[in-house]
PDB file of N, CA and C in Angstrom:
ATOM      1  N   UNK A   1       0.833  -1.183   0.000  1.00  0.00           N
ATOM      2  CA  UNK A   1       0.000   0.000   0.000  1.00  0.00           C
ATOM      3  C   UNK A   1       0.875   1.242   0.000  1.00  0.00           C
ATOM      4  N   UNK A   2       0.679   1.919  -0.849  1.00  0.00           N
ATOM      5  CA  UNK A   2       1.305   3.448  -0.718  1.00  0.00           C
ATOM      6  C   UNK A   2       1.092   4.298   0.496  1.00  0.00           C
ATOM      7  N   UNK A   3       1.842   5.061   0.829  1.00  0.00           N
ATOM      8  CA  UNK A   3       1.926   5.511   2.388  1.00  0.00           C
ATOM      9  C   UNK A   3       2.082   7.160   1.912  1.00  0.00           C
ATOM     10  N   UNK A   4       1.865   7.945   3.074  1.00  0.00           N
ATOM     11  CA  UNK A   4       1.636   9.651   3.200  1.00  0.00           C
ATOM     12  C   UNK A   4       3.222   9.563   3.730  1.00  0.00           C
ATOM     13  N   UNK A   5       3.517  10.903   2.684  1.00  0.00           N
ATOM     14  CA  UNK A   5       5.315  11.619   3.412  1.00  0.00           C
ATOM     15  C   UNK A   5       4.830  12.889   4.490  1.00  0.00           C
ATOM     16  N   UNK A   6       5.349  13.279   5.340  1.00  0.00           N
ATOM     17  CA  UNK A   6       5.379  14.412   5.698  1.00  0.00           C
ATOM     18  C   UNK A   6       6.350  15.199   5.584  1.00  0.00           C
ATOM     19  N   UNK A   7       5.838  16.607   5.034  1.00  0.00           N
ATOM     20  CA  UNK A   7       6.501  17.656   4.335  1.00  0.00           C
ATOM     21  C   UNK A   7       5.814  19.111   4.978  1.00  0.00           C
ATOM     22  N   UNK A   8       6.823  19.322   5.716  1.00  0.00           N
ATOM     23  CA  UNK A   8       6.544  20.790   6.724  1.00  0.00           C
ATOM     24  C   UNK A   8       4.913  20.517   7.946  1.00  0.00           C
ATOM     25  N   UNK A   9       4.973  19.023   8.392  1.00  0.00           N
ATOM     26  CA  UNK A   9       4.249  19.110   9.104  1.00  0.00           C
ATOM     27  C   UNK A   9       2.779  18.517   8.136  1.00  0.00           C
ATOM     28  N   UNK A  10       2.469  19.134   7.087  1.00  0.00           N
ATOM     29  CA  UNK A  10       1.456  18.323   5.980  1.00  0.00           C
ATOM     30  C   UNK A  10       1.763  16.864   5.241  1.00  0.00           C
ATOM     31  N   UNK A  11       0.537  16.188   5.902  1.00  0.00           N
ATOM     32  CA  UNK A  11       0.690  14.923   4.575  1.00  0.00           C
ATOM     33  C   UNK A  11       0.309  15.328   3.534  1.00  0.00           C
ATOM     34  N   UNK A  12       1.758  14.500   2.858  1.00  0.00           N
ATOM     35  CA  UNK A  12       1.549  14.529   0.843  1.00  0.00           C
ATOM     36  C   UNK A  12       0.934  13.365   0.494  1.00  0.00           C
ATOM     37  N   UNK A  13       0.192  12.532  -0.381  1.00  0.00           N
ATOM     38  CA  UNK A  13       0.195  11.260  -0.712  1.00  0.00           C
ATOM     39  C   UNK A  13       1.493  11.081  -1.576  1.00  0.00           C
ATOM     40  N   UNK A  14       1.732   9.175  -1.200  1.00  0.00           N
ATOM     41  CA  UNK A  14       2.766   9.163  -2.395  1.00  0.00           C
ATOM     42  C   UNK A  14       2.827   9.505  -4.078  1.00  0.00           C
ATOM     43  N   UNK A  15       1.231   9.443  -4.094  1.00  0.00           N
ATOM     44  CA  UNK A  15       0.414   9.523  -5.555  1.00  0.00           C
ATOM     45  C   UNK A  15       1.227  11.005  -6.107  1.00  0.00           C
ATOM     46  N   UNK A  16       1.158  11.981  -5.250  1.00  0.00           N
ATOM     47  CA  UNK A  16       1.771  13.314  -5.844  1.00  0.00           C
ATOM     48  C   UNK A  16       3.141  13.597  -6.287  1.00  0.00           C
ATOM     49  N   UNK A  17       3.946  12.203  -5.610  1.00  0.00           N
ATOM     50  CA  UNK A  17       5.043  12.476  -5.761  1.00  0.00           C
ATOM     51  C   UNK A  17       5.357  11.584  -7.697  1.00  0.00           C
ATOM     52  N   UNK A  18       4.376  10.771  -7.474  1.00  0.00           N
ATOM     53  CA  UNK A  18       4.556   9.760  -8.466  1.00  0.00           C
ATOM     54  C   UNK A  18       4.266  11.090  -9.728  1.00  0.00           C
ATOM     55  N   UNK A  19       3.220  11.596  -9.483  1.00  0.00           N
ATOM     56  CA  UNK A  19       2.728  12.628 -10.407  1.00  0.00           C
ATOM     57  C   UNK A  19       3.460  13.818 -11.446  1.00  0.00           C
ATOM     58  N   UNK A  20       4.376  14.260  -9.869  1.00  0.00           N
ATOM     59  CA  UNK A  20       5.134  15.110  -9.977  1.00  0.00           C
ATOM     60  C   UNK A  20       6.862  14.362 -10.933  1.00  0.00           C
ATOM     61  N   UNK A  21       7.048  13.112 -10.876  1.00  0.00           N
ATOM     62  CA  UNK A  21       8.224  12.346 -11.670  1.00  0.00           C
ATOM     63  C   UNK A  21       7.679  12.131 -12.807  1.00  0.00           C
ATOM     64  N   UNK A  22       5.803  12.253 -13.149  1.00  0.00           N
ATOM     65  CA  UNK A  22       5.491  11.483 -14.536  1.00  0.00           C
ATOM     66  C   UNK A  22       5.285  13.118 -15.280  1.00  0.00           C
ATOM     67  N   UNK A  23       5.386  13.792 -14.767  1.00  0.00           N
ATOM     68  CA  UNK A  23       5.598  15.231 -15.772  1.00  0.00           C
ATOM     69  C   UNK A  23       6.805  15.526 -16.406  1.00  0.00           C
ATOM     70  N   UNK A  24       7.973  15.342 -15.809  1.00  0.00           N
ATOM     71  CA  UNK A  24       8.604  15.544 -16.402  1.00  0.00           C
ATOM     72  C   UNK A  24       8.742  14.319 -17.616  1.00  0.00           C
ATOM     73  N   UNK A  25       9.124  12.968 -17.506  1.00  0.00           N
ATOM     74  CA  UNK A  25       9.082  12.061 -18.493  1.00  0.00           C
ATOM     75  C   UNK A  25       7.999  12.603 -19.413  1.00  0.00           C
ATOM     76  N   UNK A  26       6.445  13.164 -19.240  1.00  0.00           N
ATOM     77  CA  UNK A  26       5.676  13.085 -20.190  1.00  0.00           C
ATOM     78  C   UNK A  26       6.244  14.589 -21.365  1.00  0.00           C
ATOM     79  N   UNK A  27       7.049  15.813 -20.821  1.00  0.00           N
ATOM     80  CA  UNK A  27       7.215  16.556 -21.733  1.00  0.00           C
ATOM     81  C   UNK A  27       8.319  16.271 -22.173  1.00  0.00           C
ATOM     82  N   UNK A  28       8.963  15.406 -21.571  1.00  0.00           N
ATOM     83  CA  UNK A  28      10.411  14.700 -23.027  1.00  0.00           C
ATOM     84  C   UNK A  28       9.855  13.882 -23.690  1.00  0.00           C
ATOM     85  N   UNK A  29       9.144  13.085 -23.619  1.00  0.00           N
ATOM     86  CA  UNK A  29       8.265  12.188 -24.404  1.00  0.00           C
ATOM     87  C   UNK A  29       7.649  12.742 -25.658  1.00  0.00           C
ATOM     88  N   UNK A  30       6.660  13.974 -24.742  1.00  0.00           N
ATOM     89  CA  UNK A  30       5.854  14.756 -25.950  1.00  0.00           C
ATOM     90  C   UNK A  30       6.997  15.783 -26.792  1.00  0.00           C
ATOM     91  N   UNK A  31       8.258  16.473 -26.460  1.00  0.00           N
ATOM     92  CA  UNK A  31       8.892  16.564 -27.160  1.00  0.00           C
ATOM     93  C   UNK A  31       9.559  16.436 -27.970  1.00  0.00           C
ATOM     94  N   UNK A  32       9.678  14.878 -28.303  1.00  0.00           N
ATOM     95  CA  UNK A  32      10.332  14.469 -29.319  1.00  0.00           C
ATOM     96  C   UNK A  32       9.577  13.623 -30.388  1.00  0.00           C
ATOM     97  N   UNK A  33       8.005  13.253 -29.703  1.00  0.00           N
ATOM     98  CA  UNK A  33       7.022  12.656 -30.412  1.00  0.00           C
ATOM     99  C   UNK A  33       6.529  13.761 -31.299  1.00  0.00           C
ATOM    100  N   UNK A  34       6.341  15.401 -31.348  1.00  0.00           N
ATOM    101  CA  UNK A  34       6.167  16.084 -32.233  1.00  0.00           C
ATOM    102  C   UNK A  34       6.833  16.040 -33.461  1.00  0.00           C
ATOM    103  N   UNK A  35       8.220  16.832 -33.351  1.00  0.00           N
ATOM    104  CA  UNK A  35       9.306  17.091 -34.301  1.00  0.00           C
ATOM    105  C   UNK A  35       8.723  15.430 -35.372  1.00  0.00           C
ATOM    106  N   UNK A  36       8.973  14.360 -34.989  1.00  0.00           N
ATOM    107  CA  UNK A  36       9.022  12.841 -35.465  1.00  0.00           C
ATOM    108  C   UNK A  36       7.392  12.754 -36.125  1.00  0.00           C
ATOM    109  N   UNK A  37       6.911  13.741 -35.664  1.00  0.00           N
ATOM    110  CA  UNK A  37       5.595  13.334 -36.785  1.00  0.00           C
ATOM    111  C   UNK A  37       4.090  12.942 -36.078  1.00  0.00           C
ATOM    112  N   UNK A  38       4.406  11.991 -35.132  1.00  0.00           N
ATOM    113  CA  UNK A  38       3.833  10.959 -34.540  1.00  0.00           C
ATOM    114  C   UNK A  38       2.391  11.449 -33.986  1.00  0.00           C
ATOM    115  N   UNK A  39       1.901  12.488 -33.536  1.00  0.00           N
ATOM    116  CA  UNK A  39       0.723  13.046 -33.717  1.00  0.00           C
ATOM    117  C   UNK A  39       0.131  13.451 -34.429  1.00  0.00           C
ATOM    118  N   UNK A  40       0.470  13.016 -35.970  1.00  0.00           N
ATOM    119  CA  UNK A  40      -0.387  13.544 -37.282  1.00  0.00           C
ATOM    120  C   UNK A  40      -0.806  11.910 -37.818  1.00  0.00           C
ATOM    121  N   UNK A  41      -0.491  11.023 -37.214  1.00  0.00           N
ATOM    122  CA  UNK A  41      -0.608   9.463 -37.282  1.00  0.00           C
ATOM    123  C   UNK A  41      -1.733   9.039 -36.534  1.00  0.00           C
ATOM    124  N   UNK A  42      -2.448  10.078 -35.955  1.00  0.00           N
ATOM    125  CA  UNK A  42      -3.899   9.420 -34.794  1.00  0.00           C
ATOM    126  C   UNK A  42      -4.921  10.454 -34.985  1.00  0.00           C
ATOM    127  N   UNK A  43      -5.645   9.823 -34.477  1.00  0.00           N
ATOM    128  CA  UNK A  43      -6.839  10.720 -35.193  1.00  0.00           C
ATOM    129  C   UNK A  43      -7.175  11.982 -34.369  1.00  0.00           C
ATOM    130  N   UNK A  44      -7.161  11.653 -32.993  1.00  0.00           N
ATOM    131  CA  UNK A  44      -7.164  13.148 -31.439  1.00  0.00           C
ATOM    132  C   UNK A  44      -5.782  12.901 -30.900  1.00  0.00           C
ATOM    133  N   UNK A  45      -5.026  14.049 -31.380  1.00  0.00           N
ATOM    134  CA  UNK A  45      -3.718  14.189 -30.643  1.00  0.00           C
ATOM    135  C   UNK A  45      -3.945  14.521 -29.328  1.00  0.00           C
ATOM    136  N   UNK A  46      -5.329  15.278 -28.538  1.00  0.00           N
ATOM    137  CA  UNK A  46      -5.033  15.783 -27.291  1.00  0.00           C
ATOM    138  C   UNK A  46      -5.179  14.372 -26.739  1.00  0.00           C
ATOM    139  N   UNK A  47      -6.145  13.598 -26.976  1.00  0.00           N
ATOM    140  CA  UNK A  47      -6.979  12.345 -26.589  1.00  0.00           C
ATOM    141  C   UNK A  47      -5.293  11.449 -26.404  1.00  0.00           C
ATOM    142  N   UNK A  48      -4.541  11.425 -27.581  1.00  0.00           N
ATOM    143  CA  UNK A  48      -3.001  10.208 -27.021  1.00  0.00           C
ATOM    144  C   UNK A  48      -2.362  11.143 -26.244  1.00  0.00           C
ATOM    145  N   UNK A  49      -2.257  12.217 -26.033  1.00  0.00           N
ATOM    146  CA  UNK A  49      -1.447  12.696 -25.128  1.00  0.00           C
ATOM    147  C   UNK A  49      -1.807  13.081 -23.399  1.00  0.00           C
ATOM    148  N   UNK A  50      -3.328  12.566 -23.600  1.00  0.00           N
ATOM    149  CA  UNK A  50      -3.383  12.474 -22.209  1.00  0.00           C
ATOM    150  C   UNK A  50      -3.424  10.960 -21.628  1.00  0.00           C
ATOM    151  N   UNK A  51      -3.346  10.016 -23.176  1.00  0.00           N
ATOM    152  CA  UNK A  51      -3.696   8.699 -22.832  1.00  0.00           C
ATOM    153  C   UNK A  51      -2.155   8.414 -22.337  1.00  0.00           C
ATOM    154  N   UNK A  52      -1.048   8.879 -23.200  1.00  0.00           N
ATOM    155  CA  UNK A  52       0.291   8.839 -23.066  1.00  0.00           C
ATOM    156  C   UNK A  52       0.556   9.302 -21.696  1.00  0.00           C
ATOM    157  N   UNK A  53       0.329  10.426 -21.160  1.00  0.00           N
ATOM    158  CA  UNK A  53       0.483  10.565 -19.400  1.00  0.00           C
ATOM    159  C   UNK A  53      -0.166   9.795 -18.470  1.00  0.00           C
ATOM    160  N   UNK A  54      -1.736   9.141 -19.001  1.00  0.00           N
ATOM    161  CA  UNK A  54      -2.127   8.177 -17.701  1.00  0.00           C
ATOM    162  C   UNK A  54      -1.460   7.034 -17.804  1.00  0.00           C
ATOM    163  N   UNK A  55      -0.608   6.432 -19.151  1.00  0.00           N
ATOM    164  CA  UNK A  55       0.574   5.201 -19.239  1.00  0.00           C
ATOM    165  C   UNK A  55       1.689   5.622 -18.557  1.00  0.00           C
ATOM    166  N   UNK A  56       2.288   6.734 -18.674  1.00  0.00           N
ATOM    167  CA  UNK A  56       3.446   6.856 -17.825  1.00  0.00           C
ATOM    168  C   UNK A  56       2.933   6.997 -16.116  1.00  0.00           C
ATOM    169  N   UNK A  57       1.805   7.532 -16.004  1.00  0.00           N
ATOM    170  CA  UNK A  57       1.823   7.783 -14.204  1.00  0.00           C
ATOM    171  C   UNK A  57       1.176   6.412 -14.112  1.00  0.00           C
ATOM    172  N   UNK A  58       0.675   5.274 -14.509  1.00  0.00           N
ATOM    173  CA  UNK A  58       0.085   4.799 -14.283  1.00  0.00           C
ATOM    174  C   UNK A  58       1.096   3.390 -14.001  1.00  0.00           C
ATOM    175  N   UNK A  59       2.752   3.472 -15.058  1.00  0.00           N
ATOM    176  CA  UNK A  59       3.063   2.127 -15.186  1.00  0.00           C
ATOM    177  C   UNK A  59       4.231   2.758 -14.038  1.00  0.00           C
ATOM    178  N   UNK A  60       4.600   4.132 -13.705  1.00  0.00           N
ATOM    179  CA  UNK A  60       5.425   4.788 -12.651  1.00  0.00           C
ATOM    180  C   UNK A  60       4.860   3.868 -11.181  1.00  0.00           C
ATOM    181  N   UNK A  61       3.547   4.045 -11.348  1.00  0.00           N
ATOM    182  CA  UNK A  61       2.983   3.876  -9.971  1.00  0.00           C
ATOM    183  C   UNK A  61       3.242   2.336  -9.714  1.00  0.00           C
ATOM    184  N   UNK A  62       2.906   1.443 -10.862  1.00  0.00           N
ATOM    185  CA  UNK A  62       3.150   0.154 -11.091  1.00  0.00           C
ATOM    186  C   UNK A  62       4.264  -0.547 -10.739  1.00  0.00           C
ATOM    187  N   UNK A  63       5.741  -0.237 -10.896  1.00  0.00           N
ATOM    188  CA  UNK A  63       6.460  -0.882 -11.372  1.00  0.00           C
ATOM    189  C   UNK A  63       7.442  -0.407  -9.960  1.00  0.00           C
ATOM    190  N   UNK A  64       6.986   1.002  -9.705  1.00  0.00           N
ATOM    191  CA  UNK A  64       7.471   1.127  -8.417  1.00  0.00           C
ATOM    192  C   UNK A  64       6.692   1.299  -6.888  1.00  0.00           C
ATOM    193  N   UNK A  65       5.779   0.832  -6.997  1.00  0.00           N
ATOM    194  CA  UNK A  65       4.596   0.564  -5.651  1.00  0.00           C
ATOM    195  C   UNK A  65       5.362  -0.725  -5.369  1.00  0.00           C
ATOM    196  N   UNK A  66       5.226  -0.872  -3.983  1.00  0.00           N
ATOM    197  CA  UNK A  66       5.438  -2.212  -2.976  1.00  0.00           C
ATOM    198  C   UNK A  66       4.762  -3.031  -3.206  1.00  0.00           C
TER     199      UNK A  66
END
């Protein structure tokens, strides 16, 4: 089970922290998937690029949860 950090006295969930590591991966991701084309290949670019961030926070949370 994922557990609360404390940070200045407030619980964080771990979920925020996971959140906060899948942003950055998702704008190097989406940065280099432009230039390469790769959103003129699907039919709703906003629709894979939010599907593309719930795969990264989702396999983050996965692969590194207890």
């Amino acid at each position: 089970m994922l557990r609360e950090f404390a940070i200045s006295g407030a619980l964080a969930p771990s979920v925020l922290f996971y959140l906060l590591a899948s942003v950055p991966l998702f704008l190097v991701i989406d940065r280099i998937a432009w230039p390469l084309g790769f959103y003129r290949l699907v039919w709703h670019p906003p629709l894979v690029r939010l599907a593309l961030f719930a795969c990264l926070f989702s396999g983050l949370v996965l692969f590194t949860g207890r």
